[in-house]
Protein backbone atom coordinates (compact mmCIF):
# COMPACT_ATOMS: atom_id res chain seq x y z
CA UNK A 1 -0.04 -45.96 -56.36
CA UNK A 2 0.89 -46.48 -59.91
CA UNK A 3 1.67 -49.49 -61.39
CA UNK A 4 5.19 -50.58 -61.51
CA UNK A 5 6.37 -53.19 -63.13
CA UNK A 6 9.55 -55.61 -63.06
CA UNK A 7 10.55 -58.28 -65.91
CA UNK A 8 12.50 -61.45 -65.18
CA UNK A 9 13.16 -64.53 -66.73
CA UNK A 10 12.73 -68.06 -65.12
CA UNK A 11 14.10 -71.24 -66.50
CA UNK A 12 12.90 -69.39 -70.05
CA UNK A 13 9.49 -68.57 -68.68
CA UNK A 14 8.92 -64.83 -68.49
CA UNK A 15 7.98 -63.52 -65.21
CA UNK A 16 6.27 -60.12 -65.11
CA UNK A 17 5.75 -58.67 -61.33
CA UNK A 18 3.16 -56.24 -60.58
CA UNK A 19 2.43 -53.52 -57.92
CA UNK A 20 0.33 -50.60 -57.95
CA UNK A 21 -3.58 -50.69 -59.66
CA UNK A 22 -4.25 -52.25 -62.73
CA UNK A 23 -6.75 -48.99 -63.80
CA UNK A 24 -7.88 -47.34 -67.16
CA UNK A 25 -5.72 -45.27 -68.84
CA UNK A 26 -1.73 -45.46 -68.26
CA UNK A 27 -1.49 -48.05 -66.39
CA UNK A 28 -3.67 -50.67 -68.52
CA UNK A 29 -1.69 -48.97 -71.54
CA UNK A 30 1.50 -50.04 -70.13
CA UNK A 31 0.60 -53.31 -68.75
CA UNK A 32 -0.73 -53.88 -72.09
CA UNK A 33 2.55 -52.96 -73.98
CA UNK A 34 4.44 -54.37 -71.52
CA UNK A 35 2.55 -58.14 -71.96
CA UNK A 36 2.44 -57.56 -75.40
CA UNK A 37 6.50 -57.20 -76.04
CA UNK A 38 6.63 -60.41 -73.53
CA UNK A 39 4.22 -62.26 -75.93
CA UNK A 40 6.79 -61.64 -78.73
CA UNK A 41 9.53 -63.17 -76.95
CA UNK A 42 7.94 -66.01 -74.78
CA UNK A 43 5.37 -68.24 -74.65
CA UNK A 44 5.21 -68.59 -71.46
CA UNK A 45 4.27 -66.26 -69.30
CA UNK A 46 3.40 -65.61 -65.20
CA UNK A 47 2.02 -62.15 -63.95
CA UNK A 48 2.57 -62.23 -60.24
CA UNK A 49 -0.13 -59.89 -58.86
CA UNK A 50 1.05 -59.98 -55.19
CA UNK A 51 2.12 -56.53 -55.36
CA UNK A 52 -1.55 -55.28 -56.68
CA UNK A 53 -3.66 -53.64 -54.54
CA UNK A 54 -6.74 -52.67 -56.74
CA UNK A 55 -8.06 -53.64 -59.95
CA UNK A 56 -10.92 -51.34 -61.92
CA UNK A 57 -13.01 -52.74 -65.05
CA UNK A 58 -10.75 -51.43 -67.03
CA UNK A 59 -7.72 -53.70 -65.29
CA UNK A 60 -10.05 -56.53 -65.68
CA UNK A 61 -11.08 -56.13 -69.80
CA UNK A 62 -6.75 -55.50 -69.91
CA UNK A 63 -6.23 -58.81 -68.26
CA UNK A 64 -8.56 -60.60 -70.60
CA UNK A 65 -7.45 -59.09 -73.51
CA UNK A 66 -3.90 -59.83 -72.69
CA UNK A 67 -5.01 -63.37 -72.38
CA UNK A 68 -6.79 -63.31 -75.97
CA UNK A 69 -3.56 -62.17 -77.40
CA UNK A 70 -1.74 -65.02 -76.04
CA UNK A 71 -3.77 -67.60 -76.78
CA UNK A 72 -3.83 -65.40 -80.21
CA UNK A 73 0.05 -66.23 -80.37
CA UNK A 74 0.12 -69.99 -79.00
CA UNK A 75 1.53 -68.67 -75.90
CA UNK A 76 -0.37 -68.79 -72.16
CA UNK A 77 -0.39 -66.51 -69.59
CA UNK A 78 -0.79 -67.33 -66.24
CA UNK A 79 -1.88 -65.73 -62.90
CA UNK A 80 0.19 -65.71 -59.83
CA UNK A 81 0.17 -64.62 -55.70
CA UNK A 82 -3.53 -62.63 -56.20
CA UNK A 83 -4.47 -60.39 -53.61
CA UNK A 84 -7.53 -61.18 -51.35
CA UNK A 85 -9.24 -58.49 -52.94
CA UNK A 86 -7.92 -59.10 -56.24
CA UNK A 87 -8.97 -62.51 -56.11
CA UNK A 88 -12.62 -61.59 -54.78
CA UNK A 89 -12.91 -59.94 -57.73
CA UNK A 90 -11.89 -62.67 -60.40
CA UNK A 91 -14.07 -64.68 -58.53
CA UNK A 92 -17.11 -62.39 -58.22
CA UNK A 93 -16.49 -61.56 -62.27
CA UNK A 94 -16.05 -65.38 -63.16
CA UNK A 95 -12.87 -64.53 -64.51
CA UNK A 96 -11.05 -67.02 -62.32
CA UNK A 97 -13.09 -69.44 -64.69
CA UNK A 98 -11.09 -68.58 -67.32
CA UNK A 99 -7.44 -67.60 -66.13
CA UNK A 100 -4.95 -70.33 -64.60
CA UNK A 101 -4.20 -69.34 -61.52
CA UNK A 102 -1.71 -70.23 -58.94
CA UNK A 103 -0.89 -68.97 -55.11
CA UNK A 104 2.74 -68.82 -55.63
CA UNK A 105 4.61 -67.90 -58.68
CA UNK A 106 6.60 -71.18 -57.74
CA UNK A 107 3.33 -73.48 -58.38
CA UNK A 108 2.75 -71.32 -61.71
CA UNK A 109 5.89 -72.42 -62.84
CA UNK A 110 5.65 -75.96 -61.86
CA UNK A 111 2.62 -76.10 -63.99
CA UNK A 112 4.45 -74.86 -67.14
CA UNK A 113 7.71 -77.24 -66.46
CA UNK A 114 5.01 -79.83 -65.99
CA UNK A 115 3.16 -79.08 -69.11
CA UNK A 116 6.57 -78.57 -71.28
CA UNK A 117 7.24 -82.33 -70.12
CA UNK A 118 3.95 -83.78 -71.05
């Protein structure tokens, strides 16, 4: 399935929903553009990954570079709702080292409120 995509905003923190594969080609492109125009216009951000069923290398060097850019633009990205197998895989690639992530998008909002406050 292709990735699909759905924007919403939350309390002004930018919510980007995910279903489909995160896989070279279109549907890094787009995630990637997609980020990107959210990075312009928030600096917060949570990609809820509940919806994604399979992530290639590809998917993985797009979520990393997505979270270079952010950092890039004093803005933070963080990861919500991860599959099982999604999450296997941060976890086998040590990216789960380097990402924020949270098993609800609820909890990865929390954690911006919370940081906004401190």
């Amino acid at each position: 399935m292709q990735l699909k995509t759905n924007k919403r905003v939350v309390d002004g923190i930018a919510v980007l929903d995910c279903s489909g594969r995160i896989v070279f080609g279109d549907e890094s492109a787009a995630l990637r553009d997609t980020v990107k125009q959210l990075i312009a216009e928030h600096k917060n951000i949570v990609l809820n990954l509940g919806g994604v069923n399979y992530i290639d290398s590809g998917g993985l060097g797009t979520l990393v570079a997505l979270y270079t850019s952010a950092r890039g633009a004093n803005a933070n990205i963080k990861l919500s709702n991860l599959t099982q197998r999604v999450g296997d895989l941060l976890q086998v690639t040590k990216l789960l080292t380097v990402f924020e992530v949270y098993d609800t998008e609820d909890k990865a909002l929390q954690a911006f409120r919370k940081s906004a406050v401190a």
